[in-house]
PDB file of N, CA and C in Angstrom:
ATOM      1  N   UNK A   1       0.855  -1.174   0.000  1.00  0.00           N
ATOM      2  CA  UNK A   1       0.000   0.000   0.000  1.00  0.00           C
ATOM      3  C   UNK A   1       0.894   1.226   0.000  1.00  0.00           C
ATOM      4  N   UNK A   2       0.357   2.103  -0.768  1.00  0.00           N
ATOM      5  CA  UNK A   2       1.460   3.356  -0.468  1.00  0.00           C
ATOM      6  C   UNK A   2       1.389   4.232   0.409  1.00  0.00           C
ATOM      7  N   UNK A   3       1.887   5.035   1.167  1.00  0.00           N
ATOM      8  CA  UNK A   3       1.927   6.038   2.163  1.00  0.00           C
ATOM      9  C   UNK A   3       0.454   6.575   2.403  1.00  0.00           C
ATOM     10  N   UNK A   4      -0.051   7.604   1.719  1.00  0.00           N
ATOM     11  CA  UNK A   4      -1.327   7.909   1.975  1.00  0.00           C
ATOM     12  C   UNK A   4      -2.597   6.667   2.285  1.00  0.00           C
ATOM     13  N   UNK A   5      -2.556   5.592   1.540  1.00  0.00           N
ATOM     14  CA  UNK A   5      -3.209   4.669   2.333  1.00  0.00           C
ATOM     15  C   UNK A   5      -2.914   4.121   3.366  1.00  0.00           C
ATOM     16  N   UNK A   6      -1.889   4.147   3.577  1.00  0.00           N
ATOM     17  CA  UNK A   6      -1.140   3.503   5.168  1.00  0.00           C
ATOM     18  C   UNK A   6      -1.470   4.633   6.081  1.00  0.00           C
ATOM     19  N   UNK A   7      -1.479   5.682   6.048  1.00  0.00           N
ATOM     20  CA  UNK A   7      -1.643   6.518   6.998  1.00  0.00           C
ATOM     21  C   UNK A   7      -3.300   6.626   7.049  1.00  0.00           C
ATOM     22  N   UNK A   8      -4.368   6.236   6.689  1.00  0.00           N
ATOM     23  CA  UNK A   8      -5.254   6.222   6.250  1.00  0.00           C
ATOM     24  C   UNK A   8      -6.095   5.733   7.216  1.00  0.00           C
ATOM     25  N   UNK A   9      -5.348   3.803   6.806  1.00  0.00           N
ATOM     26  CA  UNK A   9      -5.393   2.859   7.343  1.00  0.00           C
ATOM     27  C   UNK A   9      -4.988   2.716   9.070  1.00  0.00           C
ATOM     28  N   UNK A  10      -4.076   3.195   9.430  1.00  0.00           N
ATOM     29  CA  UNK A  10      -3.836   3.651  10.524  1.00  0.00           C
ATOM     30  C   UNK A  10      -4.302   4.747  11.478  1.00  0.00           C
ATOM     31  N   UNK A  11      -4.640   5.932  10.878  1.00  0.00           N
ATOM     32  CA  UNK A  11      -5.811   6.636  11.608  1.00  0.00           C
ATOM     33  C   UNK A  11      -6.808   5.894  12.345  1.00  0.00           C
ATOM     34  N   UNK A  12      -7.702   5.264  10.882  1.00  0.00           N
ATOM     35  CA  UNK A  12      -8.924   4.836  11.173  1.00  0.00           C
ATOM     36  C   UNK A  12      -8.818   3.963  11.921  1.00  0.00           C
ATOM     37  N   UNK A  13      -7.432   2.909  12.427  1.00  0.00           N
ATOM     38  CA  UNK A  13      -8.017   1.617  13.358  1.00  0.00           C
ATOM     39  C   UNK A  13      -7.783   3.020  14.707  1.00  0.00           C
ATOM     40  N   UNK A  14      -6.275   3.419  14.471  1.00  0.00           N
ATOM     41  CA  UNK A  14      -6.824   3.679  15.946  1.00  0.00           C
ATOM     42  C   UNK A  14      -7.559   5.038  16.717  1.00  0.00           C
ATOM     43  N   UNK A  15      -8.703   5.189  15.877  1.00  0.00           N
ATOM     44  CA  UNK A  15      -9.973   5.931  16.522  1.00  0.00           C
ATOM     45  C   UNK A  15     -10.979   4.991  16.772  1.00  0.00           C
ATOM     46  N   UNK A  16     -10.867   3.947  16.512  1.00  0.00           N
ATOM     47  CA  UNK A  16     -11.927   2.331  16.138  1.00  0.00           C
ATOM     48  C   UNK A  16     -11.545   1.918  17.629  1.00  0.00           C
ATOM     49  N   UNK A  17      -9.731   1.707  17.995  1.00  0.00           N
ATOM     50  CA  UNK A  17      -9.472   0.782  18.434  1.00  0.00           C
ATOM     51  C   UNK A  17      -9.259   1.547  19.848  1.00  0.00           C
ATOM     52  N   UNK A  18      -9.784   0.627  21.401  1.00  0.00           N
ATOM     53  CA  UNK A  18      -9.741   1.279  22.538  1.00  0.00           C
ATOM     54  C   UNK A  18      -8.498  -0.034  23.186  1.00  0.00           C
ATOM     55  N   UNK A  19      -7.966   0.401  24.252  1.00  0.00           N
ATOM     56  CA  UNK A  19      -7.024  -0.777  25.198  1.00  0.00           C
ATOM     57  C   UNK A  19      -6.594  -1.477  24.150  1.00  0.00           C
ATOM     58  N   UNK A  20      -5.230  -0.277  23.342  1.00  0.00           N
ATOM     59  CA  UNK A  20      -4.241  -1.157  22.545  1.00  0.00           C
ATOM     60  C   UNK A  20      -2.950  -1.141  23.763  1.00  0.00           C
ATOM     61  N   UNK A  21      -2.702  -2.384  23.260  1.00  0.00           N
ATOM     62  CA  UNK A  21      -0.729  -2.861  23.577  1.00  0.00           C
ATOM     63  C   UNK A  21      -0.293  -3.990  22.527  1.00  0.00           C
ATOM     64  N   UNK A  22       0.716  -3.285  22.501  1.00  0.00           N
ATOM     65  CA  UNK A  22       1.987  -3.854  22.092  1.00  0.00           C
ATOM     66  C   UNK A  22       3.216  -4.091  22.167  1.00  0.00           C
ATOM     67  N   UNK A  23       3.284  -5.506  22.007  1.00  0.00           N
ATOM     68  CA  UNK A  23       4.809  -5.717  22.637  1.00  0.00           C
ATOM     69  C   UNK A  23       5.494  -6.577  21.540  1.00  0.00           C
ATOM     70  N   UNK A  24       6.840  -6.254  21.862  1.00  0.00           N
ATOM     71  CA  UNK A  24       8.254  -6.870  21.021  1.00  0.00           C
ATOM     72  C   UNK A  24       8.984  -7.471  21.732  1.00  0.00           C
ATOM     73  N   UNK A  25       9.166  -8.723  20.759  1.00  0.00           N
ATOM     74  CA  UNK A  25       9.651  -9.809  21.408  1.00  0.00           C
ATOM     75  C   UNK A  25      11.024  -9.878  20.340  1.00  0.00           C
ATOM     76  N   UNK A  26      12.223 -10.783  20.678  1.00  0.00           N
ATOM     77  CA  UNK A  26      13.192 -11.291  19.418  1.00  0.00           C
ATOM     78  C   UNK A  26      13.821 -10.079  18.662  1.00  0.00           C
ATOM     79  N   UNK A  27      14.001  -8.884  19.758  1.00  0.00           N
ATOM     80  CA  UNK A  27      14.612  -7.863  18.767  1.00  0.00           C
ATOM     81  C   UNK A  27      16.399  -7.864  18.019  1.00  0.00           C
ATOM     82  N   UNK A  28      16.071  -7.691  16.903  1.00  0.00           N
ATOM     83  CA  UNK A  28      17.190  -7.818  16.313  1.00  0.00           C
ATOM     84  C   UNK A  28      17.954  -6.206  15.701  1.00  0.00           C
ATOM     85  N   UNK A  29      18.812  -5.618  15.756  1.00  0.00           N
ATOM     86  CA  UNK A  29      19.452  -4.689  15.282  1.00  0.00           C
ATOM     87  C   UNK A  29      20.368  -4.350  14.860  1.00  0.00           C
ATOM     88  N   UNK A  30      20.772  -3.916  13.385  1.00  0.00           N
ATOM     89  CA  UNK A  30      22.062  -3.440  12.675  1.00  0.00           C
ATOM     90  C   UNK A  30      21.977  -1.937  12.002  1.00  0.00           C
ATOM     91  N   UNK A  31      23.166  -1.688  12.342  1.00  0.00           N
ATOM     92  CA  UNK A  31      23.551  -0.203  12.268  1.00  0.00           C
ATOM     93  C   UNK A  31      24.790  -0.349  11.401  1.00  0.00           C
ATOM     94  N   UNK A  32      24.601   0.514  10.283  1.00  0.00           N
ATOM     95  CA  UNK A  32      25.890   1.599   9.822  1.00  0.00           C
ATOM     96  C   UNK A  32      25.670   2.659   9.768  1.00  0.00           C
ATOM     97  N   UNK A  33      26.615   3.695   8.993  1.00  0.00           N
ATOM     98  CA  UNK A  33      26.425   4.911   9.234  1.00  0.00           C
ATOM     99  C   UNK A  33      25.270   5.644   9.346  1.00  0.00           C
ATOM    100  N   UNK A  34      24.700   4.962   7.971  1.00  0.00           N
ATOM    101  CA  UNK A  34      23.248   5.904   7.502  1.00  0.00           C
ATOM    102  C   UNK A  34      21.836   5.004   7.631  1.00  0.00           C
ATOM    103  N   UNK A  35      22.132   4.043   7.498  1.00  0.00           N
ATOM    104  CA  UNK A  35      20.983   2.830   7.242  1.00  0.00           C
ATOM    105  C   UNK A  35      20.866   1.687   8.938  1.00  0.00           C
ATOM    106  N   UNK A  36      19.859   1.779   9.255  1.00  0.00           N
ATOM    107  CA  UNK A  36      19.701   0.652  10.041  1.00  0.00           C
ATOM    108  C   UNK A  36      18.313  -0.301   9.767  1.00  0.00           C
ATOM    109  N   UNK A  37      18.408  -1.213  10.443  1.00  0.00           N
ATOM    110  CA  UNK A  37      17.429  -2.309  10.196  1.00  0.00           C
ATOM    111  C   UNK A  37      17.016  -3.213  11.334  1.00  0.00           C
ATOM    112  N   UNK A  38      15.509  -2.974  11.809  1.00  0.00           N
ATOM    113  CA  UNK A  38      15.766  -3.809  12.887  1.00  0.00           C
ATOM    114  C   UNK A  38      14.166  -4.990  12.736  1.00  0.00           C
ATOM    115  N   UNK A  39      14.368  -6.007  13.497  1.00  0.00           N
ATOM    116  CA  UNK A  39      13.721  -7.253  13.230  1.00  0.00           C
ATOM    117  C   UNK A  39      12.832  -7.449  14.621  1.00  0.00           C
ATOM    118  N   UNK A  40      11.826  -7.841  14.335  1.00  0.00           N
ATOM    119  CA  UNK A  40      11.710  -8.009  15.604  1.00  0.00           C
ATOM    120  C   UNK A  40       9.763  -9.054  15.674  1.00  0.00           C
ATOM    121  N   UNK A  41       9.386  -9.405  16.338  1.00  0.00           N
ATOM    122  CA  UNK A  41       8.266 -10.252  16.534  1.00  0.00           C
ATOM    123  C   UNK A  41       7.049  -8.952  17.304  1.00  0.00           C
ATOM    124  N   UNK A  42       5.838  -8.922  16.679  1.00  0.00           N
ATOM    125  CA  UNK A  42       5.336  -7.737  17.457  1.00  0.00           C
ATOM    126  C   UNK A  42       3.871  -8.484  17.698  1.00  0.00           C
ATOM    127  N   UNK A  43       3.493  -8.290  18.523  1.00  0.00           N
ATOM    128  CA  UNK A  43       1.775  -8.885  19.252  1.00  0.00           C
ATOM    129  C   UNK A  43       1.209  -7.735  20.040  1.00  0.00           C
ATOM    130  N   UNK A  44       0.083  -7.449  18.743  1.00  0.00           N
ATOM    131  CA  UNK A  44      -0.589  -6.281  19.047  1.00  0.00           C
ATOM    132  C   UNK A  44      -2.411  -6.557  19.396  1.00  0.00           C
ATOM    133  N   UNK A  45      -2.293  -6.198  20.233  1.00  0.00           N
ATOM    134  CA  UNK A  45      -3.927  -6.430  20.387  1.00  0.00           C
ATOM    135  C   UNK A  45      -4.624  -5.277  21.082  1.00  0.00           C
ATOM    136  N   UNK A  46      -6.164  -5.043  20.465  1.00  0.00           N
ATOM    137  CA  UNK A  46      -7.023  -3.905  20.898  1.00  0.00           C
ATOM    138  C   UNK A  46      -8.309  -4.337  20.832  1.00  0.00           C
ATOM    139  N   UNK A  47      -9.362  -3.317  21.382  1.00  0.00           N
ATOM    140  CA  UNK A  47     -10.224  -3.720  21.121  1.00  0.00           C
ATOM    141  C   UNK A  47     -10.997  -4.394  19.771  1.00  0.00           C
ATOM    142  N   UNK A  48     -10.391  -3.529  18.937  1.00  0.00           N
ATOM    143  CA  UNK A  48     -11.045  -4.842  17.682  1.00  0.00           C
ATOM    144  C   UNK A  48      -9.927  -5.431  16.703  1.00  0.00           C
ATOM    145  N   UNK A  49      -9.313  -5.498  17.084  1.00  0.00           N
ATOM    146  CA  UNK A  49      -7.975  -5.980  16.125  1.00  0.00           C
ATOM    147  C   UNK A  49      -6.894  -7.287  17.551  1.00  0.00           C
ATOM    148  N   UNK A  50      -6.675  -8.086  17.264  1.00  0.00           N
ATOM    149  CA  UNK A  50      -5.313  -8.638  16.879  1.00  0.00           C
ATOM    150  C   UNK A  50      -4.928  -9.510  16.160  1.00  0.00           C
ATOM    151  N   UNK A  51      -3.369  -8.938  16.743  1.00  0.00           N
ATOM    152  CA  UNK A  51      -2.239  -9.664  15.288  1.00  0.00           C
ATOM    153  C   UNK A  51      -0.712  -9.864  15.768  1.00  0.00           C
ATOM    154  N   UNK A  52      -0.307 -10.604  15.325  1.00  0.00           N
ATOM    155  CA  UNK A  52       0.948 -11.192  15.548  1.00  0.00           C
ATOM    156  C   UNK A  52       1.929 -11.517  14.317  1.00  0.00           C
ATOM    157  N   UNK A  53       3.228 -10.900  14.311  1.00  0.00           N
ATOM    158  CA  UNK A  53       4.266 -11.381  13.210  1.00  0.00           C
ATOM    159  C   UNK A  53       5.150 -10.905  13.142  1.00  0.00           C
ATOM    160  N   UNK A  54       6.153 -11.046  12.240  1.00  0.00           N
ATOM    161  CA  UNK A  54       7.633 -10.556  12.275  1.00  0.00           C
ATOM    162  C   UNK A  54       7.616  -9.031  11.406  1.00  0.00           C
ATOM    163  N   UNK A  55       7.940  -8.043  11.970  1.00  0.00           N
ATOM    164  CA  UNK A  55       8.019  -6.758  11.714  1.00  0.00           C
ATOM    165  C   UNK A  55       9.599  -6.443  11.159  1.00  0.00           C
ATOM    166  N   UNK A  56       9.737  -5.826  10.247  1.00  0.00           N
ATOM    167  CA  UNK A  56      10.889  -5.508   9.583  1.00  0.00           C
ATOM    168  C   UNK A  56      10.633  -3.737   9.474  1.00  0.00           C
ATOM    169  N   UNK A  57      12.026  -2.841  10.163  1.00  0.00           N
ATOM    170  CA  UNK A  57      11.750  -1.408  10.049  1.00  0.00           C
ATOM    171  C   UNK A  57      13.033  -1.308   9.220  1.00  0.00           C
ATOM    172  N   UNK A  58      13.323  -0.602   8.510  1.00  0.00           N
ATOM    173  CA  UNK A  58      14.033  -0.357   7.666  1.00  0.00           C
ATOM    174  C   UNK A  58      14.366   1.713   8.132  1.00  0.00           C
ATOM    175  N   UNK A  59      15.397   2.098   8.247  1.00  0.00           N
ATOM    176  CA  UNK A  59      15.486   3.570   8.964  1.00  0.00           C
ATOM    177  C   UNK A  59      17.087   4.105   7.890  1.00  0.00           C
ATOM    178  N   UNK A  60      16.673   5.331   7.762  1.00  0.00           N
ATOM    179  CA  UNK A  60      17.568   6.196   6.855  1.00  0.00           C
ATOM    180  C   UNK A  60      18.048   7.296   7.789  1.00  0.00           C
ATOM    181  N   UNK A  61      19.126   7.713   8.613  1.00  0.00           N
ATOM    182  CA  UNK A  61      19.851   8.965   8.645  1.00  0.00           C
ATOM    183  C   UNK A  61      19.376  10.006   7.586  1.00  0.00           C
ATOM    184  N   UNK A  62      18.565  10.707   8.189  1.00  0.00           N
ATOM    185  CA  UNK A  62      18.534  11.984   7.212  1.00  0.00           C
ATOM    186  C   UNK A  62      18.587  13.373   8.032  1.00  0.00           C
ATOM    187  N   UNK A  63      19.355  14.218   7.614  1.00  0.00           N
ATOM    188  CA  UNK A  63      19.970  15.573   8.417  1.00  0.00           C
ATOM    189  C   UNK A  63      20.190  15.400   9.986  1.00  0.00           C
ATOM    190  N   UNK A  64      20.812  13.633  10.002  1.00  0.00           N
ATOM    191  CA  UNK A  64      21.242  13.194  11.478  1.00  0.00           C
ATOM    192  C   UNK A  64      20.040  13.054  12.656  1.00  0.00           C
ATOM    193  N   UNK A  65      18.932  12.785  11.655  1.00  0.00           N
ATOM    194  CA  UNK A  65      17.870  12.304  12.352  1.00  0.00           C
ATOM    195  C   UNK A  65      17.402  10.666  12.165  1.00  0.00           C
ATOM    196  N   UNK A  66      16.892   9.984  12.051  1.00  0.00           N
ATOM    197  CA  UNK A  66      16.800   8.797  12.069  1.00  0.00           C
ATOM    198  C   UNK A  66      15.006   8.894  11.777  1.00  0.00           C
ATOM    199  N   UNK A  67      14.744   7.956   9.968  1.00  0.00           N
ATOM    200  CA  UNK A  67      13.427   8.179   9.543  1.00  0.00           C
ATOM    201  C   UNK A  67      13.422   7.008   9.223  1.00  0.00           C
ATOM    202  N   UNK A  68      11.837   6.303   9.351  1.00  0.00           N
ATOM    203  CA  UNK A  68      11.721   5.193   8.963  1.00  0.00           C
ATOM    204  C   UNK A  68      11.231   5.457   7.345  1.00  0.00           C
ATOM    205  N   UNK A  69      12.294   4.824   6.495  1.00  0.00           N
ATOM    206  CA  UNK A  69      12.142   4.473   4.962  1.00  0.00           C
ATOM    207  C   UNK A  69      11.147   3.189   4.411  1.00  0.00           C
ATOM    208  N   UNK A  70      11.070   2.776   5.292  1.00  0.00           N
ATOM    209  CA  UNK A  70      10.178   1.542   4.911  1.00  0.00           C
ATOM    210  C   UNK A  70       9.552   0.360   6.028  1.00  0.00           C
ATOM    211  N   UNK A  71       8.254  -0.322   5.957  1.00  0.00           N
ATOM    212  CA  UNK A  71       7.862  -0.552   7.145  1.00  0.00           C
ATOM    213  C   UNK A  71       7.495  -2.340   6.316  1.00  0.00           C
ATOM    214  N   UNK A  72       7.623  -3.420   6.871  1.00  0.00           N
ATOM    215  CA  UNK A  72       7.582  -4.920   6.065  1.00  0.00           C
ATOM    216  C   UNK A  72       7.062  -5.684   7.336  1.00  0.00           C
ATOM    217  N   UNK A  73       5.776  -6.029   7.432  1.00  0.00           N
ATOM    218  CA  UNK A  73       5.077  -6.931   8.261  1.00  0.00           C
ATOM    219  C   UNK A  73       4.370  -8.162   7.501  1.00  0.00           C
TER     220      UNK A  73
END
């Protein structure tokens, strides 16, 4: 999905969704200069949603800030 639907999509659960948590389990992390990548197992549950699986964040250094470039669940 591209950006504007993801953000979309994400609004709407959580005005939907009441008594969210989430937790990370199996975190994994690599760093170089500009690029990091981290791995990790996420179990999210709310009032009308859950879900469970391996989350991939993908993060870019940009003007020495740290942005997520890409999101893989």
């Amino acid at each position: 999905m591209n950006l504007n639907a993801w953000i979309t999509y994400k609004t709407n659960v959580r005005r939907k969704s009441k008594n969210i948590s989430i937790r990370i389990d199996d975190l994994q992390i690599s760093v170089d200069e500009n690029n990091a990548m981290t791995k990790f197992t996420q179990s999210y549950s709310s009032s009308i949603l859950k879900d469970k699986g391996t989350k991939t964040l993908e993060l870019r250094k940009i003007n020495n800030e740290w942005k997520i470039y890409r999101e893989i669940m």
